[in-house]
PDB file of N, CA and C in Angstrom:
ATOM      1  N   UNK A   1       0.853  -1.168   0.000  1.00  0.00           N
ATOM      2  CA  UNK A   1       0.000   0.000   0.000  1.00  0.00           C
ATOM      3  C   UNK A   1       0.897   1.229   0.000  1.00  0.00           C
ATOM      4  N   UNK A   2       0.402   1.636  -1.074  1.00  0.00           N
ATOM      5  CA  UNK A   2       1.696   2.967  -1.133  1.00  0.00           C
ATOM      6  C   UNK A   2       1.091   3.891  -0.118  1.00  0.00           C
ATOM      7  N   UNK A   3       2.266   4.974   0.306  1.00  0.00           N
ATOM      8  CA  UNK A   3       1.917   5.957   1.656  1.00  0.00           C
ATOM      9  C   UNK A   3       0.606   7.208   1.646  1.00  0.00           C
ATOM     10  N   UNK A   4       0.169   7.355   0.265  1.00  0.00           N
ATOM     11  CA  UNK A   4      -0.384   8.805  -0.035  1.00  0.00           C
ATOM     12  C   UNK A   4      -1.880   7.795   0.437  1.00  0.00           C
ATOM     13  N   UNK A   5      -1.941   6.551   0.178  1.00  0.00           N
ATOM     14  CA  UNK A   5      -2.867   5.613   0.671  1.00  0.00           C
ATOM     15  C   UNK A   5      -3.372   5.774   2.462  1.00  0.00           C
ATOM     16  N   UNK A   6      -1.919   5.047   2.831  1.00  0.00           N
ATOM     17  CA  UNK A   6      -1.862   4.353   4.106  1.00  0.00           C
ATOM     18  C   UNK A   6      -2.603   5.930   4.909  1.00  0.00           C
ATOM     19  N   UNK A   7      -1.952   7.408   4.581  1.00  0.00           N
ATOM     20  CA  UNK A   7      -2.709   8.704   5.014  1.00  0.00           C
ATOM     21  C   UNK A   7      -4.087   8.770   4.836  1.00  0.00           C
ATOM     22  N   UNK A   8      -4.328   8.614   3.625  1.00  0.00           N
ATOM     23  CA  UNK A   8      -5.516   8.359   3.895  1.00  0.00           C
ATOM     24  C   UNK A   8      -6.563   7.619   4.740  1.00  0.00           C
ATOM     25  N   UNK A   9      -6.556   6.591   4.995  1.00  0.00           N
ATOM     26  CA  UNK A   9      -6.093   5.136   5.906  1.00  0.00           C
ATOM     27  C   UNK A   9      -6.588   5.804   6.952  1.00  0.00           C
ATOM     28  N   UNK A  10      -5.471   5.907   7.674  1.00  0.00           N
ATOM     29  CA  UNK A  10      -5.256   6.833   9.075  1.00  0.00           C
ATOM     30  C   UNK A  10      -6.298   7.801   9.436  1.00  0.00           C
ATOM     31  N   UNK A  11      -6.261   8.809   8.536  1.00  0.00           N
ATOM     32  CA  UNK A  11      -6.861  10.112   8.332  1.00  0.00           C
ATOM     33  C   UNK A  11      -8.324   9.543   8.866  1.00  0.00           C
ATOM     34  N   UNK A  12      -8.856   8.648   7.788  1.00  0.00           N
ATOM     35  CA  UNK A  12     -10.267   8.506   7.609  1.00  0.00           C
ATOM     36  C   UNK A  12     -10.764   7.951   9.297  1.00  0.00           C
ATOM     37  N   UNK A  13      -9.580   6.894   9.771  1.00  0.00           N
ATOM     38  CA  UNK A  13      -9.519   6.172  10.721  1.00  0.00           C
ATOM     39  C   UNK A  13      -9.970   7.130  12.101  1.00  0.00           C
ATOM     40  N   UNK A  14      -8.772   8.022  12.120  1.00  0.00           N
ATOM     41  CA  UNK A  14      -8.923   8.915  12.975  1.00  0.00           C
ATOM     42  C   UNK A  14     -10.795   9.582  13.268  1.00  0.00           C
ATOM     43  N   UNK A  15     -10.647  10.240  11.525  1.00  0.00           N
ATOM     44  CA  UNK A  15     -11.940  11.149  11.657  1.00  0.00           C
ATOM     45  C   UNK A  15     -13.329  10.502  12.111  1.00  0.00           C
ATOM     46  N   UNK A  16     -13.543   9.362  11.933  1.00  0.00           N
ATOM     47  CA  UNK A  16     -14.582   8.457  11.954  1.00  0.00           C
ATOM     48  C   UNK A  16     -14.304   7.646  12.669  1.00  0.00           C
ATOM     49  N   UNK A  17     -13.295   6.954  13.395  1.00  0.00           N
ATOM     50  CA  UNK A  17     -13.367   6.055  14.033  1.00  0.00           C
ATOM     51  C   UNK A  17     -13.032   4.933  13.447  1.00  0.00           C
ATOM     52  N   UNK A  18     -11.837   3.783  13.708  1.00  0.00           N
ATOM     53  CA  UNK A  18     -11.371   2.376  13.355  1.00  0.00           C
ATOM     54  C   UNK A  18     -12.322   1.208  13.454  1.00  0.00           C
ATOM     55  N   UNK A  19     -13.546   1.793  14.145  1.00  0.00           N
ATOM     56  CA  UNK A  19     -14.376   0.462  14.571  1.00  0.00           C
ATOM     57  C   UNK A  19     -15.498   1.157  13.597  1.00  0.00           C
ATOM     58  N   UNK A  20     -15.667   2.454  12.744  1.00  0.00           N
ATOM     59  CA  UNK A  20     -16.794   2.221  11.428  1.00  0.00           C
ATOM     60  C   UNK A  20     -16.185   2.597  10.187  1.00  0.00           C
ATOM     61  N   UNK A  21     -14.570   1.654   9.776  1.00  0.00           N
ATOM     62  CA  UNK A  21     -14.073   1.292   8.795  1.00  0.00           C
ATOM     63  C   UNK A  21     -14.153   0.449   8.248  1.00  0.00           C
ATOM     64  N   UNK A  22     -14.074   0.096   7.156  1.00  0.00           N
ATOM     65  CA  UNK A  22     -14.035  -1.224   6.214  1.00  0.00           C
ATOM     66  C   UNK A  22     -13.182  -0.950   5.073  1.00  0.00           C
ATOM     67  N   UNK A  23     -11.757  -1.570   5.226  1.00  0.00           N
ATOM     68  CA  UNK A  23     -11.168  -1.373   3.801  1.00  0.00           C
ATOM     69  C   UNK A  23     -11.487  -2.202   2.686  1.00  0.00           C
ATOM     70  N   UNK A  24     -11.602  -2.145   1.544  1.00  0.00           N
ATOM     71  CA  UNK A  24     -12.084  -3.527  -0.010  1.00  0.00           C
ATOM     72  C   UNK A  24     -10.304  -3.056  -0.457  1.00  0.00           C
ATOM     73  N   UNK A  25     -10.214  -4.281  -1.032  1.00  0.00           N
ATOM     74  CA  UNK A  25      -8.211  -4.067  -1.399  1.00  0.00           C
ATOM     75  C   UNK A  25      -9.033  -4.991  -2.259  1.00  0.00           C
ATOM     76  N   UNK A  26      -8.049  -4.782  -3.570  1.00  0.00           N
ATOM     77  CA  UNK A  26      -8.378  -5.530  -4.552  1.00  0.00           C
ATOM     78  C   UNK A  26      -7.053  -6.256  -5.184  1.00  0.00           C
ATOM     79  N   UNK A  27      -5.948  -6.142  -4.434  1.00  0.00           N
ATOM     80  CA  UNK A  27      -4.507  -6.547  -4.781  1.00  0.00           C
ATOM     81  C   UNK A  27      -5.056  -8.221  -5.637  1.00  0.00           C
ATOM     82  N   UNK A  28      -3.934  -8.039  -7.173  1.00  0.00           N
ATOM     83  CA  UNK A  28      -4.377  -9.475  -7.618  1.00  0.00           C
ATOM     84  C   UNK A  28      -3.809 -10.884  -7.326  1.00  0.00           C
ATOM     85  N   UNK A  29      -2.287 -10.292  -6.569  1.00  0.00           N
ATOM     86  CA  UNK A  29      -1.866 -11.725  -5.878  1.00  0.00           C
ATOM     87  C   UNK A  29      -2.205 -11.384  -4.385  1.00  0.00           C
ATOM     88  N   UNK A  30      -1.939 -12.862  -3.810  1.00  0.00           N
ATOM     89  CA  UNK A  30      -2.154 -13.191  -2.773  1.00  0.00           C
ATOM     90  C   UNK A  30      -1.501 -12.597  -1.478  1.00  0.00           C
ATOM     91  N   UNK A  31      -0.153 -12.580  -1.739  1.00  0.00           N
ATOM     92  CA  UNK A  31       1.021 -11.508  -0.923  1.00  0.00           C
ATOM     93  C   UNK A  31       0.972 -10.469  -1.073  1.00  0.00           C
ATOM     94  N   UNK A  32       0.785  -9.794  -1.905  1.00  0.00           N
ATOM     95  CA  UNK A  32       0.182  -7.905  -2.162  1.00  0.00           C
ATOM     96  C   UNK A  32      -1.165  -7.809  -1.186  1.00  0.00           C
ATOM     97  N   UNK A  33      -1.970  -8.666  -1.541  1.00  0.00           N
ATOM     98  CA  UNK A  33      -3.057  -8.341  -0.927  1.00  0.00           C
ATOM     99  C   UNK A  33      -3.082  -8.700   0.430  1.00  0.00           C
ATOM    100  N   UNK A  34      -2.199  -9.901   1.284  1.00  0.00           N
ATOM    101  CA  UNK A  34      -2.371 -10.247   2.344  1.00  0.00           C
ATOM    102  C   UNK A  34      -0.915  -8.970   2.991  1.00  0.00           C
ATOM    103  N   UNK A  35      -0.308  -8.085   2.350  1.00  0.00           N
ATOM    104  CA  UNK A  35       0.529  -7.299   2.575  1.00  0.00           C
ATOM    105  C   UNK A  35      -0.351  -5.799   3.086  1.00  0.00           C
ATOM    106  N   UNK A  36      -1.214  -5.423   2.057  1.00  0.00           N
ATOM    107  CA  UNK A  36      -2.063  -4.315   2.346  1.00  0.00           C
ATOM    108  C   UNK A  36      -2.956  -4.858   3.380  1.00  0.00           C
ATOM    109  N   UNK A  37      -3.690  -5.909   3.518  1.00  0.00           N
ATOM    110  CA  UNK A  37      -4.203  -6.417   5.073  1.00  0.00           C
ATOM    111  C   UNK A  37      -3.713  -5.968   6.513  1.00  0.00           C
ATOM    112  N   UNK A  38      -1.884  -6.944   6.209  1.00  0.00           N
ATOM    113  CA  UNK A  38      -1.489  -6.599   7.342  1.00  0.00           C
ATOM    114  C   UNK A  38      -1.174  -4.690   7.888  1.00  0.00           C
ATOM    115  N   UNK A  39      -1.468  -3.839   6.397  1.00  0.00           N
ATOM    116  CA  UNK A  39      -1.277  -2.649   7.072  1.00  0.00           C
ATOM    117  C   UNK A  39      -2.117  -1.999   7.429  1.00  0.00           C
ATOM    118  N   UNK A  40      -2.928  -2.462   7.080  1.00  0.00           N
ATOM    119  CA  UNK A  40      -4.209  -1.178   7.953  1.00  0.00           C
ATOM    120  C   UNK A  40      -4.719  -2.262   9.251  1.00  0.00           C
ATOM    121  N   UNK A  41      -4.541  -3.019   9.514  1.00  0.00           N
ATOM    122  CA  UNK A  41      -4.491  -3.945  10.828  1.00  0.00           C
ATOM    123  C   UNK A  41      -3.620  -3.887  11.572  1.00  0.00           C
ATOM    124  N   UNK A  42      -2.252  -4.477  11.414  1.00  0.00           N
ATOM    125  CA  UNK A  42      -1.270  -4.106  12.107  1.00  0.00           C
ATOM    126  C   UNK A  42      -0.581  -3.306  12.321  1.00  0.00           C
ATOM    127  N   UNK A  43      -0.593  -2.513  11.097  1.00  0.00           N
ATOM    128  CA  UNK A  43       0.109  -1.420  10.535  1.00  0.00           C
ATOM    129  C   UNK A  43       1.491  -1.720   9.889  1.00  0.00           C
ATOM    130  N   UNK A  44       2.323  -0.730   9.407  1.00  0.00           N
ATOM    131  CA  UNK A  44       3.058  -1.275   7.831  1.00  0.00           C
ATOM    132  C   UNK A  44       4.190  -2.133   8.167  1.00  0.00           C
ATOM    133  N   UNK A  45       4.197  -2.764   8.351  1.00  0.00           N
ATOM    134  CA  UNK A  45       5.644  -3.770   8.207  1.00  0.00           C
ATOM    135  C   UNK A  45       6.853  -3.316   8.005  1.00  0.00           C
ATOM    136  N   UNK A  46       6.776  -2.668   7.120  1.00  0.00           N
ATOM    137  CA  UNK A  46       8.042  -1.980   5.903  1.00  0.00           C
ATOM    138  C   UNK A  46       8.397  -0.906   6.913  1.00  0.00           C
ATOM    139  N   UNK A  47       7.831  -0.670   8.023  1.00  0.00           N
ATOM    140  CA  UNK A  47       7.796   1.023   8.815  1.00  0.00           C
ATOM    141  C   UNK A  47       8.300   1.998   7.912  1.00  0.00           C
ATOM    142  N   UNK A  48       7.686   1.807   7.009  1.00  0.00           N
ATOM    143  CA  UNK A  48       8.354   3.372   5.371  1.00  0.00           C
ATOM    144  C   UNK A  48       6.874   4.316   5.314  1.00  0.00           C
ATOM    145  N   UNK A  49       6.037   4.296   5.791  1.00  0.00           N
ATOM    146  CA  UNK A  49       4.576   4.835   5.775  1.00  0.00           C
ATOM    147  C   UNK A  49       4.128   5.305   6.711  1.00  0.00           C
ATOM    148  N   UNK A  50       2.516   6.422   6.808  1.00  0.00           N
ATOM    149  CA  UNK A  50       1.789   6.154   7.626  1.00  0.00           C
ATOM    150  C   UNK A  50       1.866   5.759   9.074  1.00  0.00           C
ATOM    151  N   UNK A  51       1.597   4.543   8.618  1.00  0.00           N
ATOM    152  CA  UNK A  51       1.159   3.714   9.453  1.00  0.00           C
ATOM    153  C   UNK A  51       1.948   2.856   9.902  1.00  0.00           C
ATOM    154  N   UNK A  52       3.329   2.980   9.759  1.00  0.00           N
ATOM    155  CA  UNK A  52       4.306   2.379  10.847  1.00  0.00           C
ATOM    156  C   UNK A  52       4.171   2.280  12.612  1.00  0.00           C
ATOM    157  N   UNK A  53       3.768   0.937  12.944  1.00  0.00           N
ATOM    158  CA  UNK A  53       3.634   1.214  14.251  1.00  0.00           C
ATOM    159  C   UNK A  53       2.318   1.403  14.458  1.00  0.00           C
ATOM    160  N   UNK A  54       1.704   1.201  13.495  1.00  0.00           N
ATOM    161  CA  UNK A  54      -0.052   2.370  13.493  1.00  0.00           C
ATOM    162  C   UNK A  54      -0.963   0.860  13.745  1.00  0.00           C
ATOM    163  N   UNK A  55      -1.184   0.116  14.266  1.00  0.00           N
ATOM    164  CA  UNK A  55      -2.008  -1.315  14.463  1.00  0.00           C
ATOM    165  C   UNK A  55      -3.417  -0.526  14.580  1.00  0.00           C
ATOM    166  N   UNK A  56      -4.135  -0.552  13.689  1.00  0.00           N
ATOM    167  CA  UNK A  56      -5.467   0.395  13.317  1.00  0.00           C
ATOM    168  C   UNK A  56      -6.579  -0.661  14.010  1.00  0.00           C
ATOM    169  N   UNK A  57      -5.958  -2.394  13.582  1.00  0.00           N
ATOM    170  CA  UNK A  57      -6.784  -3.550  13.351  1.00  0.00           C
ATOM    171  C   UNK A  57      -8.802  -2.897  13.025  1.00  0.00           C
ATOM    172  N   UNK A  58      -8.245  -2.294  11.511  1.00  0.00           N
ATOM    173  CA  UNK A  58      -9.596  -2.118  10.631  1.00  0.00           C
ATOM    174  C   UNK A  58     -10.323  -3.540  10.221  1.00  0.00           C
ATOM    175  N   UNK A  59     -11.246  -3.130   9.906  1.00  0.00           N
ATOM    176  CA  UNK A  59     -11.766  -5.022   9.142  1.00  0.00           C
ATOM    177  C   UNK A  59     -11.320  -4.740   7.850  1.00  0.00           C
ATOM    178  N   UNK A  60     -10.877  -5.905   7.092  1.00  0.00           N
ATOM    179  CA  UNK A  60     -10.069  -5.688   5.876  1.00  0.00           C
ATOM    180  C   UNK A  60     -10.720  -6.591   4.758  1.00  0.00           C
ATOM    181  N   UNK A  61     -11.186  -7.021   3.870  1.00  0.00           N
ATOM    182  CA  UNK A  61     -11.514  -7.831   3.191  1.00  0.00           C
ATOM    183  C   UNK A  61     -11.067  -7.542   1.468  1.00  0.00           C
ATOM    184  N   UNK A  62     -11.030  -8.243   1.379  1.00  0.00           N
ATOM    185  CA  UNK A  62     -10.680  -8.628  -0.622  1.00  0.00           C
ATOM    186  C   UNK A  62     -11.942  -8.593  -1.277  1.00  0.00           C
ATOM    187  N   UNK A  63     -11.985  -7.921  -2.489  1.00  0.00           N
ATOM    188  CA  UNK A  63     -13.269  -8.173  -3.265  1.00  0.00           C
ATOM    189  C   UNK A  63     -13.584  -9.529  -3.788  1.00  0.00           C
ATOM    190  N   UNK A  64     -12.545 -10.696  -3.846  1.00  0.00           N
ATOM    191  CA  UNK A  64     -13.220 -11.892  -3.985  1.00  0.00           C
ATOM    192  C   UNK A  64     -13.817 -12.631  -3.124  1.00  0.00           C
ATOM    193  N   UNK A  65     -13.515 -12.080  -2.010  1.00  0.00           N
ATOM    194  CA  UNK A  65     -13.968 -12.749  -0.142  1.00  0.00           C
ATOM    195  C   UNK A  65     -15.400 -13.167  -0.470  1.00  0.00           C
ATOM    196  N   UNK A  66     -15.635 -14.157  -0.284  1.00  0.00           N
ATOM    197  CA  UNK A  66     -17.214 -14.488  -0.006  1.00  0.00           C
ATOM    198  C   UNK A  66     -18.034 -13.646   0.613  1.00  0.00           C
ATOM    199  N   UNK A  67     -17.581 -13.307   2.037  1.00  0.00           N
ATOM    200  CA  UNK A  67     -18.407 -11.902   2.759  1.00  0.00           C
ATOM    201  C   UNK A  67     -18.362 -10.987   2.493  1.00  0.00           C
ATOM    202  N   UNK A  68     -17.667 -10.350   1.145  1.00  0.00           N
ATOM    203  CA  UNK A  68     -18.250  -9.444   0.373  1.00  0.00           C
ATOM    204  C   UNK A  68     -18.802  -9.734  -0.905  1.00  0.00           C
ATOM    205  N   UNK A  69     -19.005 -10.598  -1.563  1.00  0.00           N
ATOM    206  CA  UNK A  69     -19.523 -11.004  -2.595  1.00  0.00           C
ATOM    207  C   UNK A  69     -20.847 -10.946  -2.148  1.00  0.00           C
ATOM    208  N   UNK A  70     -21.058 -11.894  -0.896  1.00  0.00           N
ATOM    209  CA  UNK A  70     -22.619 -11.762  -1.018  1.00  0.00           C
ATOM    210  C   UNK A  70     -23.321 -10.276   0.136  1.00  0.00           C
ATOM    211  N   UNK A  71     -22.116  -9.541  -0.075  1.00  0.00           N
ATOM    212  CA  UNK A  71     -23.214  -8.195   0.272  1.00  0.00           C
ATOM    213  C   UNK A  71     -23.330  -7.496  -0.770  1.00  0.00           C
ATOM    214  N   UNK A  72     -23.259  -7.719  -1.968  1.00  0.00           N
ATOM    215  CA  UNK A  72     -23.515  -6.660  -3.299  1.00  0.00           C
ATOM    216  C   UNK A  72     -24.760  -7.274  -3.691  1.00  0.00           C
ATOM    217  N   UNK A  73     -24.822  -6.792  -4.744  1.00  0.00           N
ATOM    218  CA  UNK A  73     -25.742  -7.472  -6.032  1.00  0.00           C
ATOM    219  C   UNK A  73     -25.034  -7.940  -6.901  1.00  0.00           C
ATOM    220  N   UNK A  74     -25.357  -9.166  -7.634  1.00  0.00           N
ATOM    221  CA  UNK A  74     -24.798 -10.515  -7.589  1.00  0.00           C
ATOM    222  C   UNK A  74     -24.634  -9.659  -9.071  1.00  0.00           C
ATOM    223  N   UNK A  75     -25.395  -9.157  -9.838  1.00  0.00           N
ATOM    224  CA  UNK A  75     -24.808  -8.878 -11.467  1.00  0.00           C
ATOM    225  C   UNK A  75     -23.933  -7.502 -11.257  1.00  0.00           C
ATOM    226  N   UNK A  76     -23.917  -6.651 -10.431  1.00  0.00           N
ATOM    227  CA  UNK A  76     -22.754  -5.932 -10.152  1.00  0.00           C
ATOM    228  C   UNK A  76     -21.732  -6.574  -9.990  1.00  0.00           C
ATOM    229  N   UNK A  77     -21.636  -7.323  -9.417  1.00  0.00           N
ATOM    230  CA  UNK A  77     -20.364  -8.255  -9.009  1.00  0.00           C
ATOM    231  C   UNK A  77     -19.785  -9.010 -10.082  1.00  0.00           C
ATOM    232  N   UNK A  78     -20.397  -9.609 -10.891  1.00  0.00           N
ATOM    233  CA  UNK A  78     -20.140 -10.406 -11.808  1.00  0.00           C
ATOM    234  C   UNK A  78     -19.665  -9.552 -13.211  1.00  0.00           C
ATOM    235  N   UNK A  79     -20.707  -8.486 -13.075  1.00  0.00           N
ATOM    236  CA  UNK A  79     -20.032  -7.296 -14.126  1.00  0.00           C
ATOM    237  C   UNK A  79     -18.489  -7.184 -13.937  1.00  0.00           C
ATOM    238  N   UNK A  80     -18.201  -6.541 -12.765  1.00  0.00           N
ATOM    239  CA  UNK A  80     -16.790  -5.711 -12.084  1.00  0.00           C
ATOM    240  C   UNK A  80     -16.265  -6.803 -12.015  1.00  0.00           C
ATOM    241  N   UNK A  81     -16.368  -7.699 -10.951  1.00  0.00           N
ATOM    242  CA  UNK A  81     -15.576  -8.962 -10.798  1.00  0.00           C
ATOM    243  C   UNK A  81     -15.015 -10.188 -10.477  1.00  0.00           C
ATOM    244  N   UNK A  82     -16.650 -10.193 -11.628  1.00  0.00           N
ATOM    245  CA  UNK A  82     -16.611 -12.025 -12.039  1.00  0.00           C
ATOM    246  C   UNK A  82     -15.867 -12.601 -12.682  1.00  0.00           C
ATOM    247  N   UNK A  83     -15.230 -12.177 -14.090  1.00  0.00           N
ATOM    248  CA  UNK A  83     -14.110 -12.401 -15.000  1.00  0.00           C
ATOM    249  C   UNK A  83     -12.910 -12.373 -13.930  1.00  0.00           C
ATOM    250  N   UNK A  84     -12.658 -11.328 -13.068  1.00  0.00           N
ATOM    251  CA  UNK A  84     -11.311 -11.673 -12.055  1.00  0.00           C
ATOM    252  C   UNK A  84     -10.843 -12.911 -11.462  1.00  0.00           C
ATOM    253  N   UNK A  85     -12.214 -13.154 -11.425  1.00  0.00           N
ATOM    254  CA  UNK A  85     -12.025 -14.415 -10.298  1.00  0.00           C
ATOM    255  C   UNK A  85     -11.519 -16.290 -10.884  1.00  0.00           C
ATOM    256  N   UNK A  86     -11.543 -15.792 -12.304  1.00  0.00           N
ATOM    257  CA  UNK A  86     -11.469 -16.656 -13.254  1.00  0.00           C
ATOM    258  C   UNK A  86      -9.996 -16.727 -13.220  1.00  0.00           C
ATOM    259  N   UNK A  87      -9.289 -16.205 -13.052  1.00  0.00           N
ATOM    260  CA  UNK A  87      -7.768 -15.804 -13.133  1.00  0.00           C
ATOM    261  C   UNK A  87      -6.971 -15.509 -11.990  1.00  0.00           C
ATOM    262  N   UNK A  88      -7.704 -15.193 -11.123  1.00  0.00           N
ATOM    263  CA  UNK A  88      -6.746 -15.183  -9.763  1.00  0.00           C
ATOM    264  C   UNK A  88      -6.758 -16.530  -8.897  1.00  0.00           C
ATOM    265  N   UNK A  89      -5.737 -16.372  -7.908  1.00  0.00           N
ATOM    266  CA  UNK A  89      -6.153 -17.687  -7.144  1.00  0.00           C
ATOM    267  C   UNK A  89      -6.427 -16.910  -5.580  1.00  0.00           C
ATOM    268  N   UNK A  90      -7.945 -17.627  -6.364  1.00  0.00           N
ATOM    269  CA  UNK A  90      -8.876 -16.848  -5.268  1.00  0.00           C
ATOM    270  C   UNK A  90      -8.567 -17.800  -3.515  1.00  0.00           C
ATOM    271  N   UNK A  91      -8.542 -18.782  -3.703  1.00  0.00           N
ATOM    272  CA  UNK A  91      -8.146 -19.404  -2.727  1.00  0.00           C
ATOM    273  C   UNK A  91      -6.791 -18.713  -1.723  1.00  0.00           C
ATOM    274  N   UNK A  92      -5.877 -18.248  -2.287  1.00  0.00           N
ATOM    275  CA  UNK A  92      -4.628 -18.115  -1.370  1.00  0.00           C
ATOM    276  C   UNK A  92      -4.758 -16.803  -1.415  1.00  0.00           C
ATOM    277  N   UNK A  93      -5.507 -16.055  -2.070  1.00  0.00           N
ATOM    278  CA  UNK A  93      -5.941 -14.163  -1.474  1.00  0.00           C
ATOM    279  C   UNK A  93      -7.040 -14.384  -0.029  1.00  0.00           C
ATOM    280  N   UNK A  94      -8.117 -15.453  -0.414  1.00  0.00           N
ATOM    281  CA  UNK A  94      -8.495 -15.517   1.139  1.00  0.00           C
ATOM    282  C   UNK A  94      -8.376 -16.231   2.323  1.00  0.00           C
ATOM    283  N   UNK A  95      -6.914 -17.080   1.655  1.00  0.00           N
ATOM    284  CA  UNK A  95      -6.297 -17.582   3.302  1.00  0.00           C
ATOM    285  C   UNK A  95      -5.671 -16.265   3.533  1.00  0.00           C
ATOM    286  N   UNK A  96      -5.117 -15.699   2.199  1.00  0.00           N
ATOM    287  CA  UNK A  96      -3.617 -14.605   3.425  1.00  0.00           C
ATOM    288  C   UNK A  96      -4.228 -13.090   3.814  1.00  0.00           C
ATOM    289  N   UNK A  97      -5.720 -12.652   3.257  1.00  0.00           N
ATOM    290  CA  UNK A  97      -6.318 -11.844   3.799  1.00  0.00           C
ATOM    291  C   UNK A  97      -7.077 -11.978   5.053  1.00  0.00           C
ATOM    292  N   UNK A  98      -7.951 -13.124   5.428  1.00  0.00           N
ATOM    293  CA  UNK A  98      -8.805 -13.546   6.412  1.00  0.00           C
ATOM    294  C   UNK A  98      -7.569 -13.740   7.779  1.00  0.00           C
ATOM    295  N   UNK A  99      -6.585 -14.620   7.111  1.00  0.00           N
ATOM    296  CA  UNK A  99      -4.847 -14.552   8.566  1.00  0.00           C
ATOM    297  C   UNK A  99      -4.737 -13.283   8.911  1.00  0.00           C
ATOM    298  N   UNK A 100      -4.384 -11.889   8.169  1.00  0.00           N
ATOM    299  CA  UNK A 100      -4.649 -11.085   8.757  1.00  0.00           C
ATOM    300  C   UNK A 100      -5.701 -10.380   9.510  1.00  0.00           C
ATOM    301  N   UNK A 101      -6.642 -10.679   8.984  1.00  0.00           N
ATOM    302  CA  UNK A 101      -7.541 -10.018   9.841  1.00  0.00           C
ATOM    303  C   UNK A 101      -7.855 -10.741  11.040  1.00  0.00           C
ATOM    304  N   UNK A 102      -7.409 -12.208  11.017  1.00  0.00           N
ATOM    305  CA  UNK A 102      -8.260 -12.764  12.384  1.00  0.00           C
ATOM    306  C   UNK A 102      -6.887 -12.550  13.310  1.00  0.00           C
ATOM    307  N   UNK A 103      -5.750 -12.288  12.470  1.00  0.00           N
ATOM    308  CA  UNK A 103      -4.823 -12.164  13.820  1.00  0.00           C
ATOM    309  C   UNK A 103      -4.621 -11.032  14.267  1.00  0.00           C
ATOM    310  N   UNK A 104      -4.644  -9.807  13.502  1.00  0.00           N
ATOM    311  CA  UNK A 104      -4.513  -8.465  13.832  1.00  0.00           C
ATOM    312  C   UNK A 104      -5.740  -7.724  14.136  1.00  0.00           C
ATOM    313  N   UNK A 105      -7.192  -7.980  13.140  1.00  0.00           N
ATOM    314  CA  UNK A 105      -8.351  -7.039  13.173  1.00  0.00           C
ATOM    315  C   UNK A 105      -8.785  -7.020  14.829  1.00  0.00           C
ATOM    316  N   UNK A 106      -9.547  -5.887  15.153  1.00  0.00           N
ATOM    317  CA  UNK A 106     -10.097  -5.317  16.527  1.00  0.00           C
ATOM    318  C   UNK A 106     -11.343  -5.567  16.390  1.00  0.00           C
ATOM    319  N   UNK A 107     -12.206  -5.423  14.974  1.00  0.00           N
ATOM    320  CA  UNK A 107     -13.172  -4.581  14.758  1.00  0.00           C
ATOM    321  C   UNK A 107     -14.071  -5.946  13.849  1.00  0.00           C
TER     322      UNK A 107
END
């Protein structure tokens, strides 16, 4: 998650509160995406951002996550991204997104 992000992140975190956040990351591998997890949860790893040190533990989910799939509408989804899911491996974006969140999320 690049930094002009992770500020934002924070910012929003702060203004509103960490417990009525929800980040959607749409990273297409599994380590990008279970990478941006661990930063708005734990905060950045890399300590080069933000959110170094910053353990927000936001709820974090992937747009292929099942628990967000079935809170849309199913032909929105399939519009935006149903074809994705054909090509990623959806499986190892929601082991290494859901690990973060159940080990770091608060919320």
């Amino acid at each position: 998650m690049d930094l002009e992000n992770q500020k934002r992140v924070k910012d929003l975190a702060e203004k509103y509160g960490a417990e009525n956040i929800v980040v959607l990351i749409g990273g297409a591998e599994a380590e990008s995406a279970g990478l941006a997890a661990e930063t708005v949860t734990a905060g950045d790893p890399t300590f080069a951002g933000p959110l170094a040190g910053v353990p927000l533990g936001l709820k974090v989910y992937h747009a292929v996550e099942p628990a967000f799939k079935e809170s849309v509408d199913a032909d929105v989804y399939d519009d935006q991204i149903g074809m994705m899911e054909m090509v990623l491996d959806v499986d190892a974006i929601v082991e290494e997104v859901s690990k973060m969140r159940s080990e770091y999320g608060k919320y």
